[in-house]
C-alpha atoms as a PDB file:
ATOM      1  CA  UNK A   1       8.354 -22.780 -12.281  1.00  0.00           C
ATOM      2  CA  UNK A   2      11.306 -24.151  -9.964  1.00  0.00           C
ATOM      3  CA  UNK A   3      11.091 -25.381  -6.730  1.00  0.00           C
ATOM      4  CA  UNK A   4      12.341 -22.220  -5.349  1.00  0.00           C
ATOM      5  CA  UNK A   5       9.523 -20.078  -7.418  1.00  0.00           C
ATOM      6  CA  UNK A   6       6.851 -22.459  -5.882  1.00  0.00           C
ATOM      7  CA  UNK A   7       7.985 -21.636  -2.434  1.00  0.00           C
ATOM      8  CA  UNK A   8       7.718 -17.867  -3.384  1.00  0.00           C
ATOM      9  CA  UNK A   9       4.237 -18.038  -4.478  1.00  0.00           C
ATOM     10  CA  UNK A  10       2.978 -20.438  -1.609  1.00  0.00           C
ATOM     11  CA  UNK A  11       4.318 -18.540   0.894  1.00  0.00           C
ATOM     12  CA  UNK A  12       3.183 -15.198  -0.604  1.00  0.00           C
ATOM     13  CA  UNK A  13      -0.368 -16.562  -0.936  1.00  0.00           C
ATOM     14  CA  UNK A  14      -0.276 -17.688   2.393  1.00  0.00           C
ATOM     15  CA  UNK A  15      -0.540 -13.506   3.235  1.00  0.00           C
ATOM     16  CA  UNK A  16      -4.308 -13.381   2.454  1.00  0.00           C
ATOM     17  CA  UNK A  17      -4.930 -15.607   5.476  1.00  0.00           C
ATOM     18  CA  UNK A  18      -2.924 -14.214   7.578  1.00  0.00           C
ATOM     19  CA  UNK A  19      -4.355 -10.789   6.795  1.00  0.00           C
ATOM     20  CA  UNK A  20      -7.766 -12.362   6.935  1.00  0.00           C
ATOM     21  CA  UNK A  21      -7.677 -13.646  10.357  1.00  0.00           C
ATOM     22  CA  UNK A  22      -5.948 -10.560  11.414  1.00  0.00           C
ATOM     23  CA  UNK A  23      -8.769  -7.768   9.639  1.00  0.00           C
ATOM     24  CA  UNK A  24     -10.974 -10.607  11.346  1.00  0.00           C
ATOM     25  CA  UNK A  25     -10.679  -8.625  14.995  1.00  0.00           C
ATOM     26  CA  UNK A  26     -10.975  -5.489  13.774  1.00  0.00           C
ATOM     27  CA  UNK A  27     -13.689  -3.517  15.403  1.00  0.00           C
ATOM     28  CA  UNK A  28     -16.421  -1.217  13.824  1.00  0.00           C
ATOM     29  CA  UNK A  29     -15.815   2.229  14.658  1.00  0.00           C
ATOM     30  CA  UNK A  30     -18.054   5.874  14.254  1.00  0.00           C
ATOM     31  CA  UNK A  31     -15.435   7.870  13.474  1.00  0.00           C
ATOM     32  CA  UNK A  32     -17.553  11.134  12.959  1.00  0.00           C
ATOM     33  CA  UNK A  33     -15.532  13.863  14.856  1.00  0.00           C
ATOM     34  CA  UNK A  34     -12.713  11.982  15.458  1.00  0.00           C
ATOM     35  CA  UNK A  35      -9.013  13.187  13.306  1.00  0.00           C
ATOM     36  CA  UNK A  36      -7.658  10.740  11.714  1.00  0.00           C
ATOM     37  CA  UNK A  37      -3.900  10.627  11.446  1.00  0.00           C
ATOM     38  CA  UNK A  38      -0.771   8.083  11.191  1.00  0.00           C
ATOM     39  CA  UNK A  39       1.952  10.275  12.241  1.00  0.00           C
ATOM     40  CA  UNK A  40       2.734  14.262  11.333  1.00  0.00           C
ATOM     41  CA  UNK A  41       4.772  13.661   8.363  1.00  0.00           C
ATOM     42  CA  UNK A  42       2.575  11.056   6.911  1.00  0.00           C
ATOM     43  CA  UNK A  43      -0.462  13.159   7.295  1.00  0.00           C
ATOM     44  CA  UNK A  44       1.043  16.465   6.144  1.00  0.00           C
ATOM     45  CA  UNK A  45       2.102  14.358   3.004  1.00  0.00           C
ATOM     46  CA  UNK A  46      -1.381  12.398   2.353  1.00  0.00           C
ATOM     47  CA  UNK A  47      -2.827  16.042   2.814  1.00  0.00           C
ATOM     48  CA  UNK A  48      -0.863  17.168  -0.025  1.00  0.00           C
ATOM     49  CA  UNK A  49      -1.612  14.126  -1.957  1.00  0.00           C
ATOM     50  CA  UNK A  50      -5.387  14.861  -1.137  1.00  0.00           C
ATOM     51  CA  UNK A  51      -5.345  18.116  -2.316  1.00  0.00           C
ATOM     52  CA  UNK A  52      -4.778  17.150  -5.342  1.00  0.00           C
ATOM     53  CA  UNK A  53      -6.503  13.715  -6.305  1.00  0.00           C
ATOM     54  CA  UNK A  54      -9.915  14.052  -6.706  1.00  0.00           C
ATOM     55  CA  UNK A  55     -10.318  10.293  -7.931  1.00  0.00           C
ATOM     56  CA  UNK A  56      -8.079   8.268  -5.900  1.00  0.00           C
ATOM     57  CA  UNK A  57      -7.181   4.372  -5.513  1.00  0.00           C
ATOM     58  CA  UNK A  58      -5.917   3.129  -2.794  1.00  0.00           C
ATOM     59  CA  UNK A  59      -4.601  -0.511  -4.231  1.00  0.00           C
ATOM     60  CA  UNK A  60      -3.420  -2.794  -0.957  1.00  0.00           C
ATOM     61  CA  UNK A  61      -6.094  -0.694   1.002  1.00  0.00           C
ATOM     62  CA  UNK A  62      -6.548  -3.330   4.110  1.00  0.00           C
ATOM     63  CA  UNK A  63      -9.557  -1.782   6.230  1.00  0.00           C
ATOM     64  CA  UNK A  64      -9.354   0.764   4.019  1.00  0.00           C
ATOM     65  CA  UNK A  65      -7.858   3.742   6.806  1.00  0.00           C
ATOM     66  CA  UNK A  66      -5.370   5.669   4.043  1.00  0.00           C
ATOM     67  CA  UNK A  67      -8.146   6.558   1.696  1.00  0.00           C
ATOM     68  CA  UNK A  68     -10.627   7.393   4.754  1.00  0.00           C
ATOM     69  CA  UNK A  69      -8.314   9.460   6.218  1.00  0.00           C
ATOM     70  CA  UNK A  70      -7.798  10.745   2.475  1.00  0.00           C
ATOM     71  CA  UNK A  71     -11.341  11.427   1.924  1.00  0.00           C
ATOM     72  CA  UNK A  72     -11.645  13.304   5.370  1.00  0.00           C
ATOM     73  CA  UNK A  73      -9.335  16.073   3.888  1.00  0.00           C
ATOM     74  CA  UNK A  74     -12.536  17.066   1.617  1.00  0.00           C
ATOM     75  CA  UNK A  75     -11.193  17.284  -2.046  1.00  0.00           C
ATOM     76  CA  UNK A  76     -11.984  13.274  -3.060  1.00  0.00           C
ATOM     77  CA  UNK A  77     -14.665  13.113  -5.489  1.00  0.00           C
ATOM     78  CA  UNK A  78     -14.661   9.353  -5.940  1.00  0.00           C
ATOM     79  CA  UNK A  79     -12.256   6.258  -4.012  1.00  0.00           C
ATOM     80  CA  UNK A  80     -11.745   2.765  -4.644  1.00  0.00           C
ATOM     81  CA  UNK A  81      -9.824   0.482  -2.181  1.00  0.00           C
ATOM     82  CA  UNK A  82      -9.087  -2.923  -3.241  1.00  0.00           C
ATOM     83  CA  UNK A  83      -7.292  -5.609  -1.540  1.00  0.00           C
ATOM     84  CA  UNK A  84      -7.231  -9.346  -1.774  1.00  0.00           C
ATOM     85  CA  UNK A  85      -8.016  -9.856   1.880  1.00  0.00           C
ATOM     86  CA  UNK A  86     -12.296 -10.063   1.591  1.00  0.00           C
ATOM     87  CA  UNK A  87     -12.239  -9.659   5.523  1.00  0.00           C
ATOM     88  CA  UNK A  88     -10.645  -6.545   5.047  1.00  0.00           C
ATOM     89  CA  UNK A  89     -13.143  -5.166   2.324  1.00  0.00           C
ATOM     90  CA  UNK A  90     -16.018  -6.568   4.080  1.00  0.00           C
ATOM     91  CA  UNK A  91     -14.657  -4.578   7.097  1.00  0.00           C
ATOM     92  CA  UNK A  92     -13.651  -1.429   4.446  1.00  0.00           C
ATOM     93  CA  UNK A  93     -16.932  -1.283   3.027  1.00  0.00           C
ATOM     94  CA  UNK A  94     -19.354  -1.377   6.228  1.00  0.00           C
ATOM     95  CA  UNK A  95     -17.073   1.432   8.107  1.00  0.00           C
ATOM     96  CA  UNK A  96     -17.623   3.594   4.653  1.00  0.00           C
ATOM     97  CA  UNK A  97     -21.278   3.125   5.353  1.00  0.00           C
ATOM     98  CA  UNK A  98     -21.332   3.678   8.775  1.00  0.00           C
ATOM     99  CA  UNK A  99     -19.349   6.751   8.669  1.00  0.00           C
ATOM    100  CA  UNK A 100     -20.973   8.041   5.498  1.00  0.00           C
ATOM    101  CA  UNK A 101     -18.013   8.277   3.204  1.00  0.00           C
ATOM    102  CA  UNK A 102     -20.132   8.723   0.139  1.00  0.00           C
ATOM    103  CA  UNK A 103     -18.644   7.904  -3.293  1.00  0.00           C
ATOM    104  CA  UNK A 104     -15.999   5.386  -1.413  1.00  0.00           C
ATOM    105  CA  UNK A 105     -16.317   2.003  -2.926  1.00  0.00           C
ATOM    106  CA  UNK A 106     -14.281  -1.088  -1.845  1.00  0.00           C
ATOM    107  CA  UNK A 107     -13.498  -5.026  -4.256  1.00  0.00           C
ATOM    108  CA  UNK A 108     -11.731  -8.335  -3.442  1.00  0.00           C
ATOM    109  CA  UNK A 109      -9.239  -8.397  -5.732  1.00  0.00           C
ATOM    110  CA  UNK A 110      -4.971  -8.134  -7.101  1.00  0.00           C
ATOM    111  CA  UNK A 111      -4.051  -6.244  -9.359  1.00  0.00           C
ATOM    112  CA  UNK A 112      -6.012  -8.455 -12.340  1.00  0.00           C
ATOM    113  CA  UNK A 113      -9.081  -6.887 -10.850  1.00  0.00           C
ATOM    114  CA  UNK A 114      -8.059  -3.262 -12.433  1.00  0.00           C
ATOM    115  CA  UNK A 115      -7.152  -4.625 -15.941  1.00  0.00           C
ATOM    116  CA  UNK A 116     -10.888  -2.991 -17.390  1.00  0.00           C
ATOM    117  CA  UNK A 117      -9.960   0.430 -16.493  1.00  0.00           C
ATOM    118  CA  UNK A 118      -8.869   3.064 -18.516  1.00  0.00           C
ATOM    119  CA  UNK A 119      -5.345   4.505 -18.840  1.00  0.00           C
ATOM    120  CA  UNK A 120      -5.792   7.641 -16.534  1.00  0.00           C
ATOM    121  CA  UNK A 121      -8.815   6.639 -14.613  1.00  0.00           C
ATOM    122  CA  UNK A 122      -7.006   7.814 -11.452  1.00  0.00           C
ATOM    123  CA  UNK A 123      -5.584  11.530 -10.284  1.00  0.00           C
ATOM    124  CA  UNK A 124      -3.559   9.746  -7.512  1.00  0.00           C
ATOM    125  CA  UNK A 125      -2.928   5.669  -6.216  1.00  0.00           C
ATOM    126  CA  UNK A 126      -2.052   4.899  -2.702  1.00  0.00           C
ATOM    127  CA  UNK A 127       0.618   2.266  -2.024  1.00  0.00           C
ATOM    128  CA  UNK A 128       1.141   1.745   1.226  1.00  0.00           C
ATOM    129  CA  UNK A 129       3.330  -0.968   2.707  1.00  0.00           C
ATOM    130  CA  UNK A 130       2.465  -2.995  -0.512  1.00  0.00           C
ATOM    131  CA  UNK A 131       5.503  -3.585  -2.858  1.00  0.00           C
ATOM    132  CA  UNK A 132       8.172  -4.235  -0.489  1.00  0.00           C
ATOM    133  CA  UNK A 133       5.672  -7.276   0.789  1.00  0.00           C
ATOM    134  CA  UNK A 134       5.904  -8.823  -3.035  1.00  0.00           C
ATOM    135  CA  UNK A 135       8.207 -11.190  -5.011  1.00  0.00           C
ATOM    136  CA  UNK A 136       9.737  -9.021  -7.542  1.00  0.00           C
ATOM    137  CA  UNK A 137       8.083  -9.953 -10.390  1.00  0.00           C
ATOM    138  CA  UNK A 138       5.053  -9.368  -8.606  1.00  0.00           C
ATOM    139  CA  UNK A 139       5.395  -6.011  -7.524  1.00  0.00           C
ATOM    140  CA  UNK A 140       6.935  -5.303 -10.659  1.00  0.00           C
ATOM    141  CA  UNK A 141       3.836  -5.947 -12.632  1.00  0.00           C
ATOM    142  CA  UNK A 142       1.682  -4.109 -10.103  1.00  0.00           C
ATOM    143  CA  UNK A 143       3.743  -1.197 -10.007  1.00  0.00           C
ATOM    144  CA  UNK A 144       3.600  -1.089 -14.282  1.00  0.00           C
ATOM    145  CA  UNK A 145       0.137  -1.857 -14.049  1.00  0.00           C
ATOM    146  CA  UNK A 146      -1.046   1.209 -11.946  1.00  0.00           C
ATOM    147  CA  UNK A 147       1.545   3.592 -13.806  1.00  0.00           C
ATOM    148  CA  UNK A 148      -0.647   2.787 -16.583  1.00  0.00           C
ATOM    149  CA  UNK A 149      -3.930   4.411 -14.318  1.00  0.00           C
ATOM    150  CA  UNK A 150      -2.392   7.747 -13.751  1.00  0.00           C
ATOM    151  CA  UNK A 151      -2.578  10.436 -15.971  1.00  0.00           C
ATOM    152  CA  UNK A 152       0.614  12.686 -16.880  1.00  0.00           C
ATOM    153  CA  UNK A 153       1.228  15.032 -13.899  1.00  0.00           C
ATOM    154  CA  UNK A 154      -0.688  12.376 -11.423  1.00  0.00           C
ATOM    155  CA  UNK A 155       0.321  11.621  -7.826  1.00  0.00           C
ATOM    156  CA  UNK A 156       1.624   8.264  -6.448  1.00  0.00           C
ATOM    157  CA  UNK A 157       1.985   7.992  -2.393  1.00  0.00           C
ATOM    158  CA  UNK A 158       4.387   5.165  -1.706  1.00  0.00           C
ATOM    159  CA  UNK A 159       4.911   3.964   1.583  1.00  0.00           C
ATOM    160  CA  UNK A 160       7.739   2.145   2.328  1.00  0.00           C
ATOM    161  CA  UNK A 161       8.706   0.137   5.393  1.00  0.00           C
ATOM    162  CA  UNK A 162      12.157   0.828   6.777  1.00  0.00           C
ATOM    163  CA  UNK A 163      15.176  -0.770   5.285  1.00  0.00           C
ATOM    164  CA  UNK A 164      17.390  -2.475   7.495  1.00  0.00           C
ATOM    165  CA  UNK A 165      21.265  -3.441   7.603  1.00  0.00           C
ATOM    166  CA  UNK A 166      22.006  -7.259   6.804  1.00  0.00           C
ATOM    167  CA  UNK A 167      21.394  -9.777   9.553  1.00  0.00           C
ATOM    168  CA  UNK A 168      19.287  -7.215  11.563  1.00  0.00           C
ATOM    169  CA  UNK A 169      15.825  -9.004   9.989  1.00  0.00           C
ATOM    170  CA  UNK A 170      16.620 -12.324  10.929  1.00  0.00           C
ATOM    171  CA  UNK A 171      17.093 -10.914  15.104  1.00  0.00           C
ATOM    172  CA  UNK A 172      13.256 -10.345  14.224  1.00  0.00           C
ATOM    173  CA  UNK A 173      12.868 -13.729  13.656  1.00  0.00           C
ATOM    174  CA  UNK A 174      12.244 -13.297   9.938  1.00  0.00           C
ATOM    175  CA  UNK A 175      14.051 -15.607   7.782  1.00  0.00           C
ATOM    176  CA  UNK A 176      15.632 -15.287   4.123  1.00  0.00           C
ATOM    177  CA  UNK A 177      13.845 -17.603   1.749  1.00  0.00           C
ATOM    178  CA  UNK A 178      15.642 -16.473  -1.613  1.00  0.00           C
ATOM    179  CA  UNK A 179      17.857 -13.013  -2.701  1.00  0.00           C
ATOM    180  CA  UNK A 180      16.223 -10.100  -0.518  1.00  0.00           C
ATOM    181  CA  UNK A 181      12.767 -11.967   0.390  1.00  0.00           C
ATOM    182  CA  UNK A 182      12.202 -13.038   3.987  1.00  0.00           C
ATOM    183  CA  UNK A 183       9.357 -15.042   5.520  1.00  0.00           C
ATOM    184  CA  UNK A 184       7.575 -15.410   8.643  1.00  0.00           C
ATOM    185  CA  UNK A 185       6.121 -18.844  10.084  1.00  0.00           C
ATOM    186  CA  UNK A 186       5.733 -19.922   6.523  1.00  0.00           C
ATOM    187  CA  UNK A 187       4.515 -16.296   5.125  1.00  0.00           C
ATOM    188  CA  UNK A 188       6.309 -13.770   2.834  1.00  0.00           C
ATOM    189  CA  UNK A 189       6.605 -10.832   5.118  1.00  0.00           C
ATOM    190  CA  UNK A 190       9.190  -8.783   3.581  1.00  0.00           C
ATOM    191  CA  UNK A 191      11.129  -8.026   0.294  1.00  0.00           C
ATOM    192  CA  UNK A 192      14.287  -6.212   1.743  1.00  0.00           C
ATOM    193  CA  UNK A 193      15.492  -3.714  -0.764  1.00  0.00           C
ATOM    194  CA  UNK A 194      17.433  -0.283  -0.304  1.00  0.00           C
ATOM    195  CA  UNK A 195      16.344   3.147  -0.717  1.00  0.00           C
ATOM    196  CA  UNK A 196      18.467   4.521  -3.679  1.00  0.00           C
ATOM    197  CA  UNK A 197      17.035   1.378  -5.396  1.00  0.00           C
ATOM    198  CA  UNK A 198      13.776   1.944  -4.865  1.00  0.00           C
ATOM    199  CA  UNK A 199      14.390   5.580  -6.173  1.00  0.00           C
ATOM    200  CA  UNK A 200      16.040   4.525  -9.265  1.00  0.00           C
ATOM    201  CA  UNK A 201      13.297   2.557 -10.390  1.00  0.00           C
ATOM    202  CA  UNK A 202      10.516   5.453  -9.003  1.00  0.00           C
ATOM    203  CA  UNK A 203      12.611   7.909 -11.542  1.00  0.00           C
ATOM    204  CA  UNK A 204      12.237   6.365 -14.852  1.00  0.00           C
ATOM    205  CA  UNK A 205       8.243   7.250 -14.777  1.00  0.00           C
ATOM    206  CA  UNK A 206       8.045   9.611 -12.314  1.00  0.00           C
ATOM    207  CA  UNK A 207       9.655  12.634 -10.343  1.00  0.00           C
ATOM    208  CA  UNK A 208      10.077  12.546  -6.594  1.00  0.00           C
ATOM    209  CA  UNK A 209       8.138  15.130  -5.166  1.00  0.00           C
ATOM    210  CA  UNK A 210       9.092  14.392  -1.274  1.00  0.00           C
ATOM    211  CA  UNK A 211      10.835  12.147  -0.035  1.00  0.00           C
ATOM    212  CA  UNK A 212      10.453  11.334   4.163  1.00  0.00           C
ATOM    213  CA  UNK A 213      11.447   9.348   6.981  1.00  0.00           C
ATOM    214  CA  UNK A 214       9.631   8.723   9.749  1.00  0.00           C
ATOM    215  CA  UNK A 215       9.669   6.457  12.748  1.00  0.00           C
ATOM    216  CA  UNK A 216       6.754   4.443  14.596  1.00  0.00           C
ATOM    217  CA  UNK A 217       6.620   4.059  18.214  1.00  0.00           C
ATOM    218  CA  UNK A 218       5.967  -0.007  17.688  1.00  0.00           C
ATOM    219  CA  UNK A 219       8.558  -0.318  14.793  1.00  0.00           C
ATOM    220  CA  UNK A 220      12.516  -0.300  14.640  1.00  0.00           C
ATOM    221  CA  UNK A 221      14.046   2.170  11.957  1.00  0.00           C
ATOM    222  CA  UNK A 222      12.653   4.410   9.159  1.00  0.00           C
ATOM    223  CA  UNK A 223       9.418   4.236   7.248  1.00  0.00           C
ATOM    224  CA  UNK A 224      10.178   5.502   3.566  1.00  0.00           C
ATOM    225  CA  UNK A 225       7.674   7.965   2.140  1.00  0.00           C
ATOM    226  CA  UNK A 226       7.451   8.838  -1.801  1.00  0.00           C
ATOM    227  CA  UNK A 227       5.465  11.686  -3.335  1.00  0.00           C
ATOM    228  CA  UNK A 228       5.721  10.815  -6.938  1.00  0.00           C
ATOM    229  CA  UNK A 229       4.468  12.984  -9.930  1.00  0.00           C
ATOM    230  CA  UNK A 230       4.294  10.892 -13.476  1.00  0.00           C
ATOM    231  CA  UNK A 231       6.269  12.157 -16.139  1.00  0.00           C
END
């Protein structure tokens, strides 16, 4: 491994902390007769995701509010969320209880912690906001990894964030650390890659179902949204 490589690595493992400390202030919650949503076009997409997934990871999970929002739909038999932040899990795990999202289950763990499943274990995976925060070869191997979990005709919900023009990340005050990756205050943040890209490589296992943009009020540009069906 180069010196470059090093840098990659340190400042990608550096994410766990920063994810820790920020999972750290989240707030337990009864959600019980509250909607859950992101934004229209997100939910109308997880919905249709939902509706068909009855065994459903959600891999990068955080708190874990994709697959509870998933699970309030009312077609998932059985979730796992794992992540590598334990804050985040612990948090995950203790709103499932509190909120009674039976057959929800939540580990500490990349994507190493998956290698005893089955090939097909899972009807659909969640991916949101997870490989465009990865070196390549990292995401790479995750994304190969949990192809191998989903069954011919499966789902994959892929959420992107936007992709902006050159220059515009560093006015953010992110900086480029080597080819597309950028970092902030010493952390990988970003892996800065377009959307026809991102669709080639999508389209050698699966077809694109949908394919959305969508903005957030606290975010400049387009979030990316992929509906994927395995080949």
């Amino acid at each position: 491994m180069n010196n470059q490589e090093e840098l990659i690595e340190t400042e990608y493992n550096r994410a766990v902390n920063l994810w820790n400390e920020t999972y750290s202030e989240c707030k337990l919650v009864d959600l019980k007769g509250k909607p859950l949503s992101v934004e229209p076009m997100f939910d109308i997409c997880l919905d249709i995701f939902a509706s068909k997934c009855k065994k459903v990871l959600d891999f990068g999970c955080g708190t874990g509010d994709i697959i509870f929002q998933c699970y309030e739909f009312g077609n998932t038999g059985y979730g796992l969320g794992v992540d590598v932040s334990e804050t985040g899990i612990n948090y995950a795990t203790k709103m499932a209880k509190i909120n009674n999202y039976d057959n929800l289950e939540f580990k500490v763990g990349n994507i190493s912690a998956l290698d005893s499943y089955e090939d097909g274990s899972f009807d659909g995976i969640i991916l949101s906001n997870v490989l465009d925060v990865m070196p390549k070869n990292i995401a790479a191997e995750t994304f190969s990894k949990l192809t191998r979990l989903i069954p011919k005709g499966g789902l994959m919900f892929v959420k992107l964030n936007p992709y902006y023009e050159e220059g515009y990340l560093e006015s953010f005050g992110f900086k480029p650390i080597a080819n597309n990756l950028f970092e902030e205050d010493g952390v990988l943040r970003y892996r800065e890659v377009d959307t026809a890209s991102w669709k080639q490589a999508f389209e050698k296992y699966y077809e694109i179902i949908r394919y959305l943009e969508f903005p957030y009020p606290w975010q400049e540009g387009m979030n990316r949204l992929f509906l994927l069906q395995k080949k």
